[in-house]
Protein backbone atom coordinates (compact mmCIF):
# COMPACT_ATOMS: atom_id res chain seq x y z
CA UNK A 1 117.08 83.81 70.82
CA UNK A 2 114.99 84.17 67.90
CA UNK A 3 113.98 81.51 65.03
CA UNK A 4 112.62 78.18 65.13
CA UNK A 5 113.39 74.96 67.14
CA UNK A 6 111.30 72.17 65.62
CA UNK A 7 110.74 69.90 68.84
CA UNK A 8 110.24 66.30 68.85
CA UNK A 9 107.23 66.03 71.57
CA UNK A 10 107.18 63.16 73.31
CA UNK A 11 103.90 61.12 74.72
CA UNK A 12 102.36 61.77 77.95
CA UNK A 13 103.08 65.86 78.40
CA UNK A 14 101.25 68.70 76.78
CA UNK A 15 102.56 71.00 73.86
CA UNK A 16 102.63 73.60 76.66
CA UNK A 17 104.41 71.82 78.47
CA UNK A 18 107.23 71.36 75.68
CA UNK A 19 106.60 75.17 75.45
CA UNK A 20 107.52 75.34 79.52
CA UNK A 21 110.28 73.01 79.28
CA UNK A 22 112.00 74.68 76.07
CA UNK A 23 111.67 78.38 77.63
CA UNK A 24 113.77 77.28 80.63
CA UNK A 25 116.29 75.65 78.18
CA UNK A 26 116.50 78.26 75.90
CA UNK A 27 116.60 80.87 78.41
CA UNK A 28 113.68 82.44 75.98
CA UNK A 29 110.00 83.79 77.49
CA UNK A 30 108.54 84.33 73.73
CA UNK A 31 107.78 80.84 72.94
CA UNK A 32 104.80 79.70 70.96
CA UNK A 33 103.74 76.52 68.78
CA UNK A 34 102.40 76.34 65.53
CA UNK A 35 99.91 73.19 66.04
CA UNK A 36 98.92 71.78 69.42
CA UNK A 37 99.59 67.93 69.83
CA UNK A 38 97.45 66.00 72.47
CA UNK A 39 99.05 64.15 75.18
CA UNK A 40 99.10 60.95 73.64
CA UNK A 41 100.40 62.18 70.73
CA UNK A 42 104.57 62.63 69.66
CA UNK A 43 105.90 63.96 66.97
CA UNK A 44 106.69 67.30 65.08
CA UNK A 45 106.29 70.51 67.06
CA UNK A 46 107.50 73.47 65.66
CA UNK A 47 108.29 76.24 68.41
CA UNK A 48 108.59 80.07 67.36
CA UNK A 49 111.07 81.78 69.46
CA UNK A 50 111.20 85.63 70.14
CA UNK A 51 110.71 87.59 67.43
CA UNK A 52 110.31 84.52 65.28
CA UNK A 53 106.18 84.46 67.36
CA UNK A 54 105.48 87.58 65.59
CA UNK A 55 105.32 85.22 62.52
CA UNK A 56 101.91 83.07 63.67
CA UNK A 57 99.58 85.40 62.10
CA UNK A 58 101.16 84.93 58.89
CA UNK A 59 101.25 81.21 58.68
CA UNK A 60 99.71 79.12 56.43
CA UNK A 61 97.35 76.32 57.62
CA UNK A 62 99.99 73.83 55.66
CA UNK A 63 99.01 69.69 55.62
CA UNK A 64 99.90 67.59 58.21
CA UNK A 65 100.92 63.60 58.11
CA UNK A 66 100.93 61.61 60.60
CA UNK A 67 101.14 57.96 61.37
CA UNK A 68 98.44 56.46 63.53
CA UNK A 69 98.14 53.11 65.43
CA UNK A 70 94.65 51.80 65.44
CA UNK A 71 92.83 48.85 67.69
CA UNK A 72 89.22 47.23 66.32
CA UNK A 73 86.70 45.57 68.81
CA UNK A 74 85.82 48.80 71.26
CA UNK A 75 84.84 52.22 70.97
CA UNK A 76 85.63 54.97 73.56
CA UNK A 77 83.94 58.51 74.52
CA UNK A 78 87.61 60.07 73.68
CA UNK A 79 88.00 57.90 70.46
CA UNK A 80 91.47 56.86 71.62
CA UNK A 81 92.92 54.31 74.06
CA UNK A 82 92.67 57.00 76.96
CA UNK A 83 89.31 57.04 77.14
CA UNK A 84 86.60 54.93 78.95
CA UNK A 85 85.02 52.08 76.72
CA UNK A 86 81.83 52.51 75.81
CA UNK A 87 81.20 49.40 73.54
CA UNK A 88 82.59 46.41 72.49
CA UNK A 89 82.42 43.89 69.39
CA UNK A 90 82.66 40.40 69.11
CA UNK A 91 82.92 41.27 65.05
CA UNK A 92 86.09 40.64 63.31
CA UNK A 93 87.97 42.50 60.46
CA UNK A 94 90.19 41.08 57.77
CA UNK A 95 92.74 42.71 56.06
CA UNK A 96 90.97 42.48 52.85
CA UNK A 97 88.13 44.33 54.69
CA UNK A 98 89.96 47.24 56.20
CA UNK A 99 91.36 47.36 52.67
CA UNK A 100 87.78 47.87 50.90
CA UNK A 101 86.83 50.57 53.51
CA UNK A 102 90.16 52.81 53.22
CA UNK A 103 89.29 54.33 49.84
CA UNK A 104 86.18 56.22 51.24
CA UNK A 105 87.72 58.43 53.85
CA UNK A 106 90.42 59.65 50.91
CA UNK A 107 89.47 62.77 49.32
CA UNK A 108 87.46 65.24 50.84
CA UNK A 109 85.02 64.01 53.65
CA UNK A 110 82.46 65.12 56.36
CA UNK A 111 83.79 64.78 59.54
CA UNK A 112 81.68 65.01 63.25
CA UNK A 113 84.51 66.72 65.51
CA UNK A 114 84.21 64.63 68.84
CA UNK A 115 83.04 65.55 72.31
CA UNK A 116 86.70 65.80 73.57
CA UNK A 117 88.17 68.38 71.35
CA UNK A 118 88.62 72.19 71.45
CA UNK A 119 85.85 72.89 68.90
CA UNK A 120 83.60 75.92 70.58
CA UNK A 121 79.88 74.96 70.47
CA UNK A 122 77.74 78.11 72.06
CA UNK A 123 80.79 79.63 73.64
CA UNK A 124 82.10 76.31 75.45
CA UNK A 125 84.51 73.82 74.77
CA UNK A 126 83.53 70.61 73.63
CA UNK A 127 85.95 69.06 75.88
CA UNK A 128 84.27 70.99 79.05
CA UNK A 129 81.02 70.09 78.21
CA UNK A 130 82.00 66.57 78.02
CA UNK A 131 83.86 66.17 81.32
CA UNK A 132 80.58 66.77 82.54
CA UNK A 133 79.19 63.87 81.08
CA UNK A 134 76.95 66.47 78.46
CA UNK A 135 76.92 65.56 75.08
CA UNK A 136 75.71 68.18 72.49
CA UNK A 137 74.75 67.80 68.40
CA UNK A 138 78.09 69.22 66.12
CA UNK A 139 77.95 70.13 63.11
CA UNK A 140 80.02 68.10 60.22
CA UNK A 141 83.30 69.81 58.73
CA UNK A 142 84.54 69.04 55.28
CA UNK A 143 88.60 67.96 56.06
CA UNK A 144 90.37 66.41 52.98
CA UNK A 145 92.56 63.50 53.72
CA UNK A 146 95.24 63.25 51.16
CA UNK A 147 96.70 60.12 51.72
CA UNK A 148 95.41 56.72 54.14
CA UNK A 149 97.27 54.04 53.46
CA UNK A 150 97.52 51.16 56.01
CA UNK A 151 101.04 50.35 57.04
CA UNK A 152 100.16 47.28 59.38
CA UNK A 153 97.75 45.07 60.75
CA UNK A 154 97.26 41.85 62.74
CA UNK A 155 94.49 40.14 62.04
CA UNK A 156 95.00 37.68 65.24
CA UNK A 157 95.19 40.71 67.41
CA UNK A 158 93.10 43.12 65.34
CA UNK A 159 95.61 46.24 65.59
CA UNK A 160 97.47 48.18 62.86
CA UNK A 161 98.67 51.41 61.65
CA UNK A 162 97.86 53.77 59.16
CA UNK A 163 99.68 56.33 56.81
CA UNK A 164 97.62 59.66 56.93
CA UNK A 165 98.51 63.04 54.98
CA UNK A 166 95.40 65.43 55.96
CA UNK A 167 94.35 69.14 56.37
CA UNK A 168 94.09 71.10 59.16
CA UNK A 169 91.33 70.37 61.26
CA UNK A 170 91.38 66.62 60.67
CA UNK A 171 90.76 64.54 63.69
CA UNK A 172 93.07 61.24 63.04
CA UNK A 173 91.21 59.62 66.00
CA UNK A 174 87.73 60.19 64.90
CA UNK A 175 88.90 58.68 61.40
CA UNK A 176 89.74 55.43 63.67
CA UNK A 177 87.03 55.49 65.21
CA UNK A 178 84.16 56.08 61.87
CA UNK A 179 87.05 53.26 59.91
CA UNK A 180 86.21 50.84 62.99
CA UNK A 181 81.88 51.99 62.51
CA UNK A 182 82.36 51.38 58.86
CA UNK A 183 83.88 48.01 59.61
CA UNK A 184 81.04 46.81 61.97
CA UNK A 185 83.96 46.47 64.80
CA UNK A 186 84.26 49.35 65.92
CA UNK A 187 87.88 51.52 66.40
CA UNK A 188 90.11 53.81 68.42
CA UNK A 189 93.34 55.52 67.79
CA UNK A 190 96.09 53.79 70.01
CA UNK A 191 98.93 55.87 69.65
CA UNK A 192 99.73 58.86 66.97
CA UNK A 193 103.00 60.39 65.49
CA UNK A 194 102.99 63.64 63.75
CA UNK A 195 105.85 63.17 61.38
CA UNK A 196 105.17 66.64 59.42
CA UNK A 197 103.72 69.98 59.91
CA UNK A 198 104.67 73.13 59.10
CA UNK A 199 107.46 72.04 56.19
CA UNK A 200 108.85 70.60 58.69
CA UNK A 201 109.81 66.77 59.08
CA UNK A 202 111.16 64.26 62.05
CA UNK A 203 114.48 64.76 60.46
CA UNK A 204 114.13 68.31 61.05
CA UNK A 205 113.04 68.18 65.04
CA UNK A 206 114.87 67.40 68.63
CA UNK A 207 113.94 65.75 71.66
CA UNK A 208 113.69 67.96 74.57
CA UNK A 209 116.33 65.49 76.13
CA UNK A 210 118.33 66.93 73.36
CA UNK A 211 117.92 70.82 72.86
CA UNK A 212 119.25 70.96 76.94
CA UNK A 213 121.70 69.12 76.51
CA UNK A 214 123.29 71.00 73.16
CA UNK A 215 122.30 73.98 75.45
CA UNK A 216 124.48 72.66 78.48
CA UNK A 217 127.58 72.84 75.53
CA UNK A 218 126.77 75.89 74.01
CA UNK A 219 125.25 74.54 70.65
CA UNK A 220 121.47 74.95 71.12
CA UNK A 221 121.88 77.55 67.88
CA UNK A 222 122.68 74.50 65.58
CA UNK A 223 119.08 73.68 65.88
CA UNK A 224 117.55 77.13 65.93
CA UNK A 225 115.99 77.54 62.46
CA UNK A 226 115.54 80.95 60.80
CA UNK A 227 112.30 82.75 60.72
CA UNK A 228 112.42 82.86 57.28
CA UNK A 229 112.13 79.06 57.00
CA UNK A 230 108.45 79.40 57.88
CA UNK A 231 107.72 80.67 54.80
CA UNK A 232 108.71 78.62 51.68
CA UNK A 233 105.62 79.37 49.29
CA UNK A 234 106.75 83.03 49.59
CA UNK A 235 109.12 83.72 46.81
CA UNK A 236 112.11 85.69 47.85
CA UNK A 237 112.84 89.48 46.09
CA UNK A 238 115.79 91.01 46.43
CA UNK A 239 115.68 94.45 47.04
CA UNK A 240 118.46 97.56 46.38
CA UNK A 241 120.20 99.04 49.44
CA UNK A 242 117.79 102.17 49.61
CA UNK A 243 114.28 99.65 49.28
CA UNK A 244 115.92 98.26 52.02
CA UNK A 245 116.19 101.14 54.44
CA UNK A 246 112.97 102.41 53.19
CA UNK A 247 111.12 98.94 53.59
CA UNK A 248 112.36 99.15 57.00
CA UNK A 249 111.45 101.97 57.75
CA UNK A 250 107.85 100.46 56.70
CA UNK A 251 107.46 102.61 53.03
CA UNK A 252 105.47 101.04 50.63
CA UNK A 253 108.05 100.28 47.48
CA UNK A 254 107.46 100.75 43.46
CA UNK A 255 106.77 97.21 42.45
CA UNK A 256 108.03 98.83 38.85
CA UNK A 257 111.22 99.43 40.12
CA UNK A 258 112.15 96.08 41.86
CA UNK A 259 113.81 92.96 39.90
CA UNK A 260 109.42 92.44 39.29
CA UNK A 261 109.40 95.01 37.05
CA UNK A 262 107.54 93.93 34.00
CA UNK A 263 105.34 91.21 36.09
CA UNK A 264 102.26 91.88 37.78
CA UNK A 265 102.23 89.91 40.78
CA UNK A 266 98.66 88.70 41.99
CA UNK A 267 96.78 91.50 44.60
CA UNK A 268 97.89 89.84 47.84
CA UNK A 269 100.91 87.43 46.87
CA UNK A 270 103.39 87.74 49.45
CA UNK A 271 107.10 87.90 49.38
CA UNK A 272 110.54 87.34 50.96
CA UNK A 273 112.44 90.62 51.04
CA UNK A 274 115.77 90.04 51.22
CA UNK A 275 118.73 92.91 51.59
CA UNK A 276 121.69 93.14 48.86
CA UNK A 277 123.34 90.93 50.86
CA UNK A 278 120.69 88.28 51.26
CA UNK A 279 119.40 89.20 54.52
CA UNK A 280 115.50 88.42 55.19
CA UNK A 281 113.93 91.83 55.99
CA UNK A 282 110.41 90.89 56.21
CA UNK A 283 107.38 89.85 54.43
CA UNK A 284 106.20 91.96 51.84
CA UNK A 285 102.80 91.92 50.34
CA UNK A 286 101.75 93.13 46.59
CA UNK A 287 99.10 95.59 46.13
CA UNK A 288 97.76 98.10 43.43
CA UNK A 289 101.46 98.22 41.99
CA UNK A 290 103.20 98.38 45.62
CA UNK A 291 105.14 95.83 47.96
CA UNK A 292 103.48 96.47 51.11
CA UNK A 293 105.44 96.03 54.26
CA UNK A 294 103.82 92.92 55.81
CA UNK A 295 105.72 92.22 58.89
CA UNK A 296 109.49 93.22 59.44
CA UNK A 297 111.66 90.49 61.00
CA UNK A 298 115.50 91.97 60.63
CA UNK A 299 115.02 94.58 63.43
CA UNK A 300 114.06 92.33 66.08
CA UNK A 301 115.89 89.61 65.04
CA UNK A 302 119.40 91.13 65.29
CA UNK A 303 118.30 92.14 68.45
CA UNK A 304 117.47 89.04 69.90
């Protein structure tokens, strides 16, 4: 099986385990993500099945949104509600407060990655050094957050949630957790829903629950999305029936004598190649006045 399945993940399980639980579904070994999702996370999960996993090199580190549920008053070492609490406030936030604070984590910020995260600091995980209770200086990364907008909040309990569209490498719990600093209350993230990543949207993904049982009737394939769908920037150029067997074949072909004849692409702008009959070949990158084979999908693909 080859293509994509975009997963729903649900809270309390790994990505890899989605991965583990799809490959027995599917009845497919090659499965990769696109974008790990913690534990306590749900939400959008694109897999890449079979051939489709040769496409991860080639992916574009696209925006993500999410939408986050926050808690003022404590502050953990994880900078969710998993962790253990480090501190707590007596100090109170209105709504007209968390209001005033949203507007300066829009736009591009600095951002400390926290102790609990993948980052690699001399060769280790953050996350391994701080099971051990070790705590080491990170540097700041600039992260743009496109959009914070806050959906809901109770001023009684002092919860809410917030709307966040962000690049990669964005922590949405450490921007709970500085929001709560900024506020004088402190903050953690209580819950978090990716709801796109990729292109892709909730109304695009499947439960788990779901893919096995469309597999137990035989209609897993009306969620399996093509490979091509990974790549919407990517204009698509039709080819002639000889570009095609010589793009496959991997030959460099004439820019001049494709339907960009006349144009001079950018050095390195990448394209769809498509057969006569529509079918997605590959990707195909321009240089010095040649389409490039970039990856070929339609070999492995049928095969699948």
């Amino acid at each position: 099986m080859n293509g994509v399945i975009v997963a729903d993940k649900p809270a309390g399980c790994t990505s890899f385990d989605v991965v583990a639980a799809m490959r027995r579904v599917c009845r497919e070994r090659k499965i990769g993500h696109t974008g790990t999702l913690d534990p306590m996370a749900t939400g959008v999960l694109p897999l890449l099945l079979g051939a489709a996993t040769r496409a991860a090199p080639f992916l574009e580190d696209t925006d993500k949104e999410y939408v986050a549920g926050f808690a003022l008053g404590c502050e953990t070492d994880t900078q969710d509600a998993s962790g253990r609490v480090t501190a707590r406030s007596p100090a109170r936030a209105s709504r007209a407060g968390l209001l005033d604070a949203l507007p300066r984590f829009r736009g591009e910020i600095l951002q400390t990655p926290p102790m609990y995260s993948a980052v690699s600091v001399g060769g280790r995980r953050l996350y391994e050094l701080a099971r051990k209770g070790v705590e080491v200086p990170r540097a700041a990364r600039r992260v743009t957050v496109y959009r914070l907008e806050l959906l809901a909040f109770d001023e009684a309990a002092q919860t809410g949630s917030l709307a966040v569209s962000c690049s990669k490498g964005t922590y949405v719990r450490t921007l709970c957790a500085d929001l709560g600093l900024a506020l004088g209350t402190g903050g953690v993230m209580t819950s978090l829903r990716r709801t796109r990543a990729s292109g892709f949207s909730l109304a695009d993904a499947v439960t788990p629950e779901r893919a096995a049982a469309l597999a137990a009737e035989g209609r897993l394939s009306e969620c399996l999305r093509p490979t091509e769908s990974l790549f919407p920037s990517c204009p698509p150029l039709a080819v002639s029936g000889p570009q095609a067997a010589r793009f496959l074949n991997g030959g460099a072909l004439d820019l001049g004598r494709t339907s960009l004849r006349g144009r001079t692409p950018p050095q390195g702008a990448r394209f769809r190649v498509r057969s006569p009959e529509g079918e997605f070949l590959g990707l195909g990158e321009a240089r010095e006045g040649q389409l490039r084979v970039l990856r070929l999908f339609r070999g492995e693909e049928t095969a699948g």
